[in-house]
Protein backbone atom coordinates (compact mmCIF):
# COMPACT_ATOMS: atom_id res chain seq x y z
CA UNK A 1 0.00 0.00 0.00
CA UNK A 2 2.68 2.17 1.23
CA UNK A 3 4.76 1.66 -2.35
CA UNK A 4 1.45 2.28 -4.21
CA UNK A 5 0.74 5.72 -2.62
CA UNK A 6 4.82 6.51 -2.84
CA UNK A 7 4.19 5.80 -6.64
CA UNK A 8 1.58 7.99 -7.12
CA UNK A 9 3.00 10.87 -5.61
CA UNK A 10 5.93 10.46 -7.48
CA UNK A 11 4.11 9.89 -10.51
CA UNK A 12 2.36 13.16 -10.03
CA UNK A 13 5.40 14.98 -8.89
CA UNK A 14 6.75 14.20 -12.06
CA UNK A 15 3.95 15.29 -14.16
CA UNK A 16 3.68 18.54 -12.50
CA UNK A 17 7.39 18.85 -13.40
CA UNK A 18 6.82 17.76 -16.82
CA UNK A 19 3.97 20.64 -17.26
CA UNK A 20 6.00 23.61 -15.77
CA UNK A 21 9.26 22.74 -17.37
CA UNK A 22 7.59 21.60 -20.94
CA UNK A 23 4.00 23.41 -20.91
CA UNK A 24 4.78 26.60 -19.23
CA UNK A 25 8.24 26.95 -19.59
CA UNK A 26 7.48 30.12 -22.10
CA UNK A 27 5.49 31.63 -19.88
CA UNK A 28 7.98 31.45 -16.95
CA UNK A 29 10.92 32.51 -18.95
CA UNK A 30 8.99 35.48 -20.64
CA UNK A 31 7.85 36.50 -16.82
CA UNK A 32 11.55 35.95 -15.23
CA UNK A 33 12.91 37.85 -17.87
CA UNK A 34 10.25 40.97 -17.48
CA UNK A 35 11.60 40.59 -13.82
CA UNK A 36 14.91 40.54 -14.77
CA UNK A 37 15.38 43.36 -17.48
CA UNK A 38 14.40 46.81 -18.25
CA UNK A 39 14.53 48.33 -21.54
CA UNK A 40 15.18 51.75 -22.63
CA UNK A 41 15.11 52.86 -26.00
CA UNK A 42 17.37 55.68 -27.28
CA UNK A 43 16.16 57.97 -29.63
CA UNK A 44 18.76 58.10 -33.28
CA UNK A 45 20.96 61.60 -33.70
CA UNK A 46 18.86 62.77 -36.42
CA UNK A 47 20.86 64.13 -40.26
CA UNK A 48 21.99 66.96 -40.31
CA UNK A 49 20.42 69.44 -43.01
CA UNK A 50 22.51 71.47 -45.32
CA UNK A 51 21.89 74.16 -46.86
CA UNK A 52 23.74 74.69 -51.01
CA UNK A 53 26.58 75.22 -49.86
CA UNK A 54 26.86 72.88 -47.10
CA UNK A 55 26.18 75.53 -44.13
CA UNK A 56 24.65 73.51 -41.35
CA UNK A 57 20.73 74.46 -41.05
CA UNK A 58 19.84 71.86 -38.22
CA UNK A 59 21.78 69.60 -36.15
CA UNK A 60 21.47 67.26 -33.11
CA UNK A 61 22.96 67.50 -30.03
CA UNK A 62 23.26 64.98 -27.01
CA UNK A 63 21.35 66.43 -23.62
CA UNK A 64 20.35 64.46 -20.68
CA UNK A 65 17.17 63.05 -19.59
CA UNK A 66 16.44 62.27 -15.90
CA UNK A 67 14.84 58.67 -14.97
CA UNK A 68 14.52 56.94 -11.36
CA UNK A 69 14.27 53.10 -10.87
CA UNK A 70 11.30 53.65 -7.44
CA UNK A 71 13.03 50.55 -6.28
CA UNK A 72 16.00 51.97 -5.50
CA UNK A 73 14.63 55.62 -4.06
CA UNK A 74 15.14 55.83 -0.28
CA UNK A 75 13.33 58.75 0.35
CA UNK A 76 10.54 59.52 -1.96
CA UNK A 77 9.13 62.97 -0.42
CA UNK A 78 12.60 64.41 -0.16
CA UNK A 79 13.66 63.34 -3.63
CA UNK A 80 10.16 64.72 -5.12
CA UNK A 81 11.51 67.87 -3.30
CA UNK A 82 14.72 68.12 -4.25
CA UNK A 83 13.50 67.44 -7.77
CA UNK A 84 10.63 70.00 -8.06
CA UNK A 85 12.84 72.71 -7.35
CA UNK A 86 15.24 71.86 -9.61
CA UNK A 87 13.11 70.60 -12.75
CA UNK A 88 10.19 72.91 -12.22
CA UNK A 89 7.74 69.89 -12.19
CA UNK A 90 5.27 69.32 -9.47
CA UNK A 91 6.30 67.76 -5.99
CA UNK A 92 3.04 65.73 -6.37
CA UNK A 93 3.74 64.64 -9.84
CA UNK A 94 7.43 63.52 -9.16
CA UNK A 95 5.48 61.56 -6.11
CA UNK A 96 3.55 60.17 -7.86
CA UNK A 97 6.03 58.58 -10.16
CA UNK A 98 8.43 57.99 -7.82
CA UNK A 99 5.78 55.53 -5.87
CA UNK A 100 4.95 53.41 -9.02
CA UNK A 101 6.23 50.24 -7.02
CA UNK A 102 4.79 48.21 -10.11
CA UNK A 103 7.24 50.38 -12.06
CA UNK A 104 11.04 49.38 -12.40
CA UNK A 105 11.88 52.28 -14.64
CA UNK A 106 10.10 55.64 -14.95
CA UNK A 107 11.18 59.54 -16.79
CA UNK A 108 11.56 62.31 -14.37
CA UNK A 109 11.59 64.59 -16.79
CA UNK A 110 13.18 63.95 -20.53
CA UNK A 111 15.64 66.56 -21.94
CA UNK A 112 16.77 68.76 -19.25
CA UNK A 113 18.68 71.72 -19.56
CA UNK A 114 22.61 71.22 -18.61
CA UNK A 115 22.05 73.37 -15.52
CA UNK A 116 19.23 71.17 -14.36
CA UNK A 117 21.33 68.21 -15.42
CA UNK A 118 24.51 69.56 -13.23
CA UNK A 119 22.04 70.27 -10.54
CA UNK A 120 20.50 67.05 -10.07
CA UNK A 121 23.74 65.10 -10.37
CA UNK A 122 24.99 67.75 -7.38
CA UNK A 123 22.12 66.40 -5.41
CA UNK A 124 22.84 63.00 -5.26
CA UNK A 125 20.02 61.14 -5.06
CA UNK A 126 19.94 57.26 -4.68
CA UNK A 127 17.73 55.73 -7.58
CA UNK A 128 17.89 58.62 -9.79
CA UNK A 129 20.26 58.48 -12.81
CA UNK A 130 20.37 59.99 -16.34
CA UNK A 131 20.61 58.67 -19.96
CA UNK A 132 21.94 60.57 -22.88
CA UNK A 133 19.07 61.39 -25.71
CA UNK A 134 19.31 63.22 -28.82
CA UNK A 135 17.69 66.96 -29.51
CA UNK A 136 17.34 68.80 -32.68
CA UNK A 137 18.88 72.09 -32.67
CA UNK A 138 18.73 74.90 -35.59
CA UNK A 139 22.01 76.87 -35.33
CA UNK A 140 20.88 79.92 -37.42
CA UNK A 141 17.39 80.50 -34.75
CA UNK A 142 14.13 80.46 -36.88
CA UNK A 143 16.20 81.30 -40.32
CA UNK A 144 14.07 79.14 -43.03
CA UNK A 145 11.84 77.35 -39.86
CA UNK A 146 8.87 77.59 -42.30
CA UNK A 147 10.83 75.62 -44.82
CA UNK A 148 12.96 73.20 -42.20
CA UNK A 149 9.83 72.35 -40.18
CA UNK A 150 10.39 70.99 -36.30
CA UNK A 151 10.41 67.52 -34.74
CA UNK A 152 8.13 66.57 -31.75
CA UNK A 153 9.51 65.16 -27.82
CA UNK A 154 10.49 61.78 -29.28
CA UNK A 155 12.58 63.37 -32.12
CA UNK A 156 9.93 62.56 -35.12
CA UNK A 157 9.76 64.82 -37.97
CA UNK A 158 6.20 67.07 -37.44
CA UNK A 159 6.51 69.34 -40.10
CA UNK A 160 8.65 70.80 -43.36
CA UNK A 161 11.58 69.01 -44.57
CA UNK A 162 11.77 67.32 -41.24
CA UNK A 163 8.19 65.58 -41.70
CA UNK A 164 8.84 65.27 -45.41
CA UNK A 165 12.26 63.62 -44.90
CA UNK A 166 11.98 61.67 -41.67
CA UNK A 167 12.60 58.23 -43.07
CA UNK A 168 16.04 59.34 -44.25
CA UNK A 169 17.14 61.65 -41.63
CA UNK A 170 15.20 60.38 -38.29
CA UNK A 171 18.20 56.74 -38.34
CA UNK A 172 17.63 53.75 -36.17
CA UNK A 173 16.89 53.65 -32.61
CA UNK A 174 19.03 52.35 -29.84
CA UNK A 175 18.65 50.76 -26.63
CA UNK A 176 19.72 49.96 -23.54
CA UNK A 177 19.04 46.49 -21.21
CA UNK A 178 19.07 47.10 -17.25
CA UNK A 179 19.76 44.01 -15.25
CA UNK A 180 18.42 43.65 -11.96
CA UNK A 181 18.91 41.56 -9.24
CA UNK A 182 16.02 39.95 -7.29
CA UNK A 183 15.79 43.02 -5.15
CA UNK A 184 15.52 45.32 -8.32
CA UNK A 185 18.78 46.71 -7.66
CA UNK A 186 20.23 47.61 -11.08
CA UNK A 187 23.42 46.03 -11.48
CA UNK A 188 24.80 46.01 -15.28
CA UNK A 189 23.42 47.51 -18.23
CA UNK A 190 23.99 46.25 -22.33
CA UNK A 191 23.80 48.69 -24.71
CA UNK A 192 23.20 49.22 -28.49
CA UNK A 193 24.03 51.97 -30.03
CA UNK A 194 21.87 54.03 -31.84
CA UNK A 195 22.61 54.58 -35.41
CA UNK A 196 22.28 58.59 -37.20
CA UNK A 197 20.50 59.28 -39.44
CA UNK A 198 21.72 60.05 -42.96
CA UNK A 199 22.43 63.98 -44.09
CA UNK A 200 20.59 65.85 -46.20
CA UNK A 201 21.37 69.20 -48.58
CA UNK A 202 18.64 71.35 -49.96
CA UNK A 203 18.65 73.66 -52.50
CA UNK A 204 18.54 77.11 -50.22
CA UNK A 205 21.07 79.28 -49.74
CA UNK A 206 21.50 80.65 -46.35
CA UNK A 207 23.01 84.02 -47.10
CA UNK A 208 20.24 84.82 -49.60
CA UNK A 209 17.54 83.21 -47.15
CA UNK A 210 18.56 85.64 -44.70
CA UNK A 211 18.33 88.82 -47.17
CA UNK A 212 15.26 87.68 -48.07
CA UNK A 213 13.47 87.09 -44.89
CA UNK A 214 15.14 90.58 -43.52
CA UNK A 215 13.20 92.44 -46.23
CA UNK A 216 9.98 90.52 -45.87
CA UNK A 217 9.99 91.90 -42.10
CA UNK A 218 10.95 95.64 -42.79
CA UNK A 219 8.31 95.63 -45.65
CA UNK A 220 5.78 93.66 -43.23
CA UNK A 221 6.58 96.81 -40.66
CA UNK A 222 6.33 99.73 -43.69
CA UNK A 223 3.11 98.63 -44.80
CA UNK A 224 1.14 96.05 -42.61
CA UNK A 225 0.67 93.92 -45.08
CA UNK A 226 -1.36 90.97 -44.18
CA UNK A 227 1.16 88.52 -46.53
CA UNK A 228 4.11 89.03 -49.01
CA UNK A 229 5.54 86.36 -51.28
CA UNK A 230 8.95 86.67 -52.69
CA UNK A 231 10.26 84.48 -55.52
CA UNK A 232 13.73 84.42 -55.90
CA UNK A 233 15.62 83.79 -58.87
CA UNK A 234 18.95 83.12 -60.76
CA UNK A 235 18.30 84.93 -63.62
């Protein structure tokens, strides 16, 4: 009797096993590595654009954005603190995100200026850290900003020649694996690179874009017109 019931249970021991380790192994692994890992992705440095003669018209340049891991925060009212007065955001809205225990990885605030950046790094604050991004940035101000266009937050063309070219110019994006231990501590991090986007010259000149758009505002002023269109050509 006793071998019959030791037989059993090791027969259903061993089906058990068989299920988790063949049925739901998937599963398991997908959930272990969710667990395990935390991906970032890293937005592409963006083409440049060139004017004719190969003056730069927009650019990209690499700023910091601020991200804590709520695992790791010791002390979330003080760090909401600290972090409101140097971002500008909300103490309540840094709270909030700084409480996401569900949450292994959440933005601060994306893009900050380098005084903000330098500030914040000053501060030292456990389970806050930054990661480098990409921004677009237009050298000559708003010189041909009609023409160029803009890009939104996540570095996507929105308008112009930077919606009408964004497959070309916007590259490939990167990203960047956190490991974590089974206290969520981070403790290594795999990267791959993001790859630029590919350069792009237009047809406008810079010098005579300037000229033009000059006289288009002092004859705006003279006569209040409500719109003025100016051709210009190589005659």
């Amino acid at each position: 009797m006793l071998v019959a019931v030791m037989g059993l249970w090791g027969t259903a021991i061993g089906a058990r096993l068989y299920f988790l380790q063949v049925h739901e192994s998937a599963q398991f692994r997908e959930r272990a590595t969710k667990q395990q890992q935390q991906t970032l992705d890293i937005s592409p440095p963006r083409g440049r654009i060139y004017d004719r003669n190969e003056s730069e018209l927009a650019a990209s340049i690499t700023v910091k954005s601020v991200f804590a891991v709520p695992s790791e925060v010791q002390n979330v009212e003080n760090t909401a603190r600290v972090l409101s007065s140097i971002t500008g955001l909300s103490r309540s809205e840094i709270t909030g995100k700084l409480k996401a225990a569900d949450r292994r990885f959440v933005y601060i605030k994306r893009k900050v200026s380098s005084e903000e950046a330098s500030s914040i790094e000053e501060a030292d604050l456990n389970g806050i850290h930054f990661e480098d991004e990409s921004q677009r940035f237009y050298p000559n101000g708003e010189l041909a900003s009609q023409v160029l266009g803009y890009v939104g937050l996540d570095e996507q063309g929105l308008g112009g020649i930077e919606n009408k070219y964004n497959s070309i110019i916007e590259g490939k994006e990167g990203k960047v694996v956190y490991l974590t231990d089974a206290r969520r501590k981070s403790f290594n991090q795999i990267a791959q690179p993001a790859q630029p986007g590919a350069n792009l010259v237009i047809t406008i000149d810079k010098n005579i874009q300037h000229f033009v758009e000059q006289e288009v505002r002092d004859a705006v002023e003279r006569t209040r017109a409500k719109g003025i269109y100016v051709i210009v050509m190589d005659s």
